[in-house]
C-alpha atoms as a PDB file:
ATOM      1  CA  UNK A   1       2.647 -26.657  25.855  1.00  0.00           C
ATOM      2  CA  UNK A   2       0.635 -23.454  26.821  1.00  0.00           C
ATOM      3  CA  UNK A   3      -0.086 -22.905  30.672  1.00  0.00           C
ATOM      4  CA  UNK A   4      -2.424 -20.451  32.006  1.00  0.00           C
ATOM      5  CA  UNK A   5      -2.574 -20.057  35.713  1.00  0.00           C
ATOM      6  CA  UNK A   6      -5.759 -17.137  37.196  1.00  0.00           C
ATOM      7  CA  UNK A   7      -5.378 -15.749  40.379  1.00  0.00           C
ATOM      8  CA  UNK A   8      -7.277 -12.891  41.849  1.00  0.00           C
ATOM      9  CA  UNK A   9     -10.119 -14.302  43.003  1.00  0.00           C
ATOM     10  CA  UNK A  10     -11.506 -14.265  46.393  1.00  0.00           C
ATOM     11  CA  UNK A  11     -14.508 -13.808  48.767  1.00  0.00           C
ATOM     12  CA  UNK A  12     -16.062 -10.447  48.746  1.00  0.00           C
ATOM     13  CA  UNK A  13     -19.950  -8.720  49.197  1.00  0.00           C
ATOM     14  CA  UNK A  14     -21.890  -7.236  46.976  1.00  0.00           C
ATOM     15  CA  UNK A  15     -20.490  -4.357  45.406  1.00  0.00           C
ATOM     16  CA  UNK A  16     -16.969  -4.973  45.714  1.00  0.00           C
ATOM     17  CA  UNK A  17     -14.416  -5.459  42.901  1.00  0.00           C
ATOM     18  CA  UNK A  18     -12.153  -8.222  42.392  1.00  0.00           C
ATOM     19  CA  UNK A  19      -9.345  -7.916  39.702  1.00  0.00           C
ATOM     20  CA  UNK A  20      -8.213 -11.815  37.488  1.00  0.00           C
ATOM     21  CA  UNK A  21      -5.220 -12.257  36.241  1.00  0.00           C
ATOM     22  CA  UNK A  22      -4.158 -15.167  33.541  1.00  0.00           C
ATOM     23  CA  UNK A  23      -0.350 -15.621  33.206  1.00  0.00           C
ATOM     24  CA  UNK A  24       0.414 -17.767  30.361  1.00  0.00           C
ATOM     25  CA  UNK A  25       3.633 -19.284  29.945  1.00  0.00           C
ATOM     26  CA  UNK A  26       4.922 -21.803  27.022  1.00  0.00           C
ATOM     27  CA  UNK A  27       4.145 -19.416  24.066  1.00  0.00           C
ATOM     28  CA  UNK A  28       3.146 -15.462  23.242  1.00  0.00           C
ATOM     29  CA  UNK A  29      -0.232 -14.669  23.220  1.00  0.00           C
ATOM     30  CA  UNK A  30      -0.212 -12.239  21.391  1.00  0.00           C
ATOM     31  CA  UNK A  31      -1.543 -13.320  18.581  1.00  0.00           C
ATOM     32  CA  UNK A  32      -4.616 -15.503  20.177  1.00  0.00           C
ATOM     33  CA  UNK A  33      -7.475 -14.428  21.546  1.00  0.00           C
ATOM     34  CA  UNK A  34      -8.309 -15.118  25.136  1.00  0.00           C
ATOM     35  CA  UNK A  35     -11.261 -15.799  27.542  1.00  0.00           C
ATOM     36  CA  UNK A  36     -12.996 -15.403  30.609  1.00  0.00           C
ATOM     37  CA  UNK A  37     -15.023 -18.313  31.476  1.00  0.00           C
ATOM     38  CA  UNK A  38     -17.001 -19.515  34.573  1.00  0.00           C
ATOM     39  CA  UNK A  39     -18.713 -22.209  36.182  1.00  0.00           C
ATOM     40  CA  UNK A  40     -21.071 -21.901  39.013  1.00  0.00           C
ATOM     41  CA  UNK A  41     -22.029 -25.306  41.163  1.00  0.00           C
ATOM     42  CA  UNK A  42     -24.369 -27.463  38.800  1.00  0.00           C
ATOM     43  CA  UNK A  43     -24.164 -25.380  36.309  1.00  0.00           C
ATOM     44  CA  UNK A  44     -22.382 -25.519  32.488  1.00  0.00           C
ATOM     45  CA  UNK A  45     -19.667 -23.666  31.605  1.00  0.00           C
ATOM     46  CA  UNK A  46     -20.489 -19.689  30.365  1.00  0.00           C
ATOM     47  CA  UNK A  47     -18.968 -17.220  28.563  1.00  0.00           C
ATOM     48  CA  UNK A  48     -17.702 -14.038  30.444  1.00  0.00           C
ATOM     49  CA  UNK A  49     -15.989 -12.016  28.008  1.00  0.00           C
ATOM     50  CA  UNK A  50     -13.219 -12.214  25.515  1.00  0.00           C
ATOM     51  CA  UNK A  51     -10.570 -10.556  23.887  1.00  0.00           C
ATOM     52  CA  UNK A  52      -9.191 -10.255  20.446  1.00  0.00           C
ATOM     53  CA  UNK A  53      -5.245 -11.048  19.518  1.00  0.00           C
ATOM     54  CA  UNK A  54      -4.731  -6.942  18.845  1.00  0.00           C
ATOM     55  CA  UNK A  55      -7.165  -6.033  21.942  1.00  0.00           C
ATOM     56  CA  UNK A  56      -9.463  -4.111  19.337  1.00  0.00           C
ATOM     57  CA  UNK A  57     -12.248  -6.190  19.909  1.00  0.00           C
ATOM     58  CA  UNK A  58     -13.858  -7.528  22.634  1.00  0.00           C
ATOM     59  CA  UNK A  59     -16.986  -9.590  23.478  1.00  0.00           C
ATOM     60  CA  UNK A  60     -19.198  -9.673  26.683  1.00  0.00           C
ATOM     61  CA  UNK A  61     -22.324 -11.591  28.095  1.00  0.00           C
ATOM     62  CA  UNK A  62     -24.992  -9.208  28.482  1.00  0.00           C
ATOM     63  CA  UNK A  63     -25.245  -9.820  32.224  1.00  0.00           C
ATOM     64  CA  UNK A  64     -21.747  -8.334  33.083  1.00  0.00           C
ATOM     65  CA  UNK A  65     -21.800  -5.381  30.270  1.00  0.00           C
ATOM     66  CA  UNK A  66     -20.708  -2.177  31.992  1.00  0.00           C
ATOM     67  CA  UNK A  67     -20.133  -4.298  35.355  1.00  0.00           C
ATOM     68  CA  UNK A  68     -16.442  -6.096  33.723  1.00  0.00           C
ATOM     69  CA  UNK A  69     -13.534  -5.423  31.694  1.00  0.00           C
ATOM     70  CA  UNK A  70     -11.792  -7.768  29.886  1.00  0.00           C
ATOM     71  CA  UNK A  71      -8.160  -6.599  29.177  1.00  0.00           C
ATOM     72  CA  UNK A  72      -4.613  -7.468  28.108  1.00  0.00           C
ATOM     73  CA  UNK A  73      -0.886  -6.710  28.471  1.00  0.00           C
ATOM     74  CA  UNK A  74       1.265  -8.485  25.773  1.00  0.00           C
ATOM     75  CA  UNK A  75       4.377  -7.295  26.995  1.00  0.00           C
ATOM     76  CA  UNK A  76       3.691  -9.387  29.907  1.00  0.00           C
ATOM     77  CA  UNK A  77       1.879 -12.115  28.420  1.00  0.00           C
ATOM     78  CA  UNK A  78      -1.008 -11.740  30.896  1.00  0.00           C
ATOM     79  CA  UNK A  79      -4.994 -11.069  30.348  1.00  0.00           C
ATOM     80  CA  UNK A  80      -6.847  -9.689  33.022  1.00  0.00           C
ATOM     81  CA  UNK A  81     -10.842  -9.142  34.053  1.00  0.00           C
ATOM     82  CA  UNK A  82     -11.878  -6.204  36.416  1.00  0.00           C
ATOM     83  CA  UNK A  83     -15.089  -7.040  38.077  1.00  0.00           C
ATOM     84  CA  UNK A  84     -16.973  -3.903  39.236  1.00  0.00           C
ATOM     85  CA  UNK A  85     -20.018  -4.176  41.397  1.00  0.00           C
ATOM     86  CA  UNK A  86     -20.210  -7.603  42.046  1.00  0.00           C
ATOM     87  CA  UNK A  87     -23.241  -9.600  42.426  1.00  0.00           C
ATOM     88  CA  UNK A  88     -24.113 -13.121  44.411  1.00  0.00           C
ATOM     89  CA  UNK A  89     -24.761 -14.356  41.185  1.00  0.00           C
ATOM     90  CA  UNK A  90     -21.255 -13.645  40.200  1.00  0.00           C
ATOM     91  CA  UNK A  91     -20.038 -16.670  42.390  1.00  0.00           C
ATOM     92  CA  UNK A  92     -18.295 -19.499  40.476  1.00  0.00           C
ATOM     93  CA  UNK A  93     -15.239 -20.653  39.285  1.00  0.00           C
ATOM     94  CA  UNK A  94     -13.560 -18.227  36.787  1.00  0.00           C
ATOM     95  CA  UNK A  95     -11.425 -19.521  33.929  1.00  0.00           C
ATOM     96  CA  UNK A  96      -8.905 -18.278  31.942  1.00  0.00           C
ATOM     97  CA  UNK A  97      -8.832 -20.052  28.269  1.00  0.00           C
ATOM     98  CA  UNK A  98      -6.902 -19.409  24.809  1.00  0.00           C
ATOM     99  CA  UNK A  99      -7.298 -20.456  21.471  1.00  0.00           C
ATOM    100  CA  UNK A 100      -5.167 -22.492  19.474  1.00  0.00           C
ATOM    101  CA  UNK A 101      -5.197 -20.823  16.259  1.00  0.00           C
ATOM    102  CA  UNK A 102      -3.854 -17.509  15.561  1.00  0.00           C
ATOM    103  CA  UNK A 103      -6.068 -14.516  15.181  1.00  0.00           C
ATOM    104  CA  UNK A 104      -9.383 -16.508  15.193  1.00  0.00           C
ATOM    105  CA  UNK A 105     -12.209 -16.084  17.863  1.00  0.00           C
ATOM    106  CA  UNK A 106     -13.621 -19.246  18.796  1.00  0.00           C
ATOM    107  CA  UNK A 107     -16.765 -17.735  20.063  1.00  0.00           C
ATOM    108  CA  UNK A 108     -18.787 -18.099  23.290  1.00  0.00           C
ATOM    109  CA  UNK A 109     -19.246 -21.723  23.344  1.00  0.00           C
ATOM    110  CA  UNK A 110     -16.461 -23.192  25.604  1.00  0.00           C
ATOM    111  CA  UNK A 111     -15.941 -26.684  23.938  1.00  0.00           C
ATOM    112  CA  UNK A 112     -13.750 -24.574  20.720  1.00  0.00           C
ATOM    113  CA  UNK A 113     -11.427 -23.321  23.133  1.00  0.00           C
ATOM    114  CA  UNK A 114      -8.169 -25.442  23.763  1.00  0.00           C
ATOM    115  CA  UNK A 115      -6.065 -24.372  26.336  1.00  0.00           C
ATOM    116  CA  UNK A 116      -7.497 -23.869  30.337  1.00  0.00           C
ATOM    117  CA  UNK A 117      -6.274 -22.788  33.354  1.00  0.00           C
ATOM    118  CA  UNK A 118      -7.047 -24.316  36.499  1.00  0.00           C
ATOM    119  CA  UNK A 119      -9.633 -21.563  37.614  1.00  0.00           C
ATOM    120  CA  UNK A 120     -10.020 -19.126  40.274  1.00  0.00           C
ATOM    121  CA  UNK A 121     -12.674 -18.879  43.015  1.00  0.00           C
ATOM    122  CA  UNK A 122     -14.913 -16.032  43.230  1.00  0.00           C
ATOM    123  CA  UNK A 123     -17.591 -15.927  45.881  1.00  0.00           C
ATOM    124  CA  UNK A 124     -20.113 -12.970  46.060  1.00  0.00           C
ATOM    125  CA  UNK A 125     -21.738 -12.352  49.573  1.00  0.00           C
ATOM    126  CA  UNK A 126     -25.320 -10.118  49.791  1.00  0.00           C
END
């Protein structure tokens, strides 16, 4: 059974950075691709960004392009997500997630992707 576990998070003001983690444990991920997720109050689930199995590729909403970077380390089965000049609007619950199938990209919608973590708080201050 695959585990992911984000930490990281934490309250900051605008223009801080905040660094995620994702440890997974229970298999390699290094041949999955893996997400960043979040979920503000009332709100659906949204695609942050995403990485590919090789870390060639990688995917980002438009409203954190150039603001977030969506990394991983193989060796120690861990994906990460720098935030850079956070926004208010950044506040929610960030997720870590993982596909199920090797070397396939599930795409932004979160309902493909199989394995969650239990999700980290961010909160954004003006």
């Amino acid at each position: 059974q695959v585990q992911l576990v984000e930490s990281g998070g934490g309250l900051v003001q605008a223009g801080d950075s905040l660094r995620l983690s994702c440890a997974a444990s229970g298999r390699t991920i290094s041949s999955y691709t893996m997400a960043w997720f979040r979920q503000a109050p009332g709100k659906e689930r949204e695609f942050v960004a995403a990485i590919t199995w090789s870390g060639s590729t990688t995917f980002y909403t438009d409203s954190v392009k150039g603001r977030f970077t969506i990394s991983r380390e193989n060796a120690k089965n861990t994906v990460y997500l720098q935030m850079n000049s956070l926004k208010p609007e950044d506040t929610a619950v960030y997720y870590c997630a993982s596909s199920a199938r090797m070397k396939w990209y599930p795409g932004r919608d979160w309902r493909p992707w199989d394995y969650w973590g239990q999700g980290t708080q961010v909160t954004v201050s003006s």
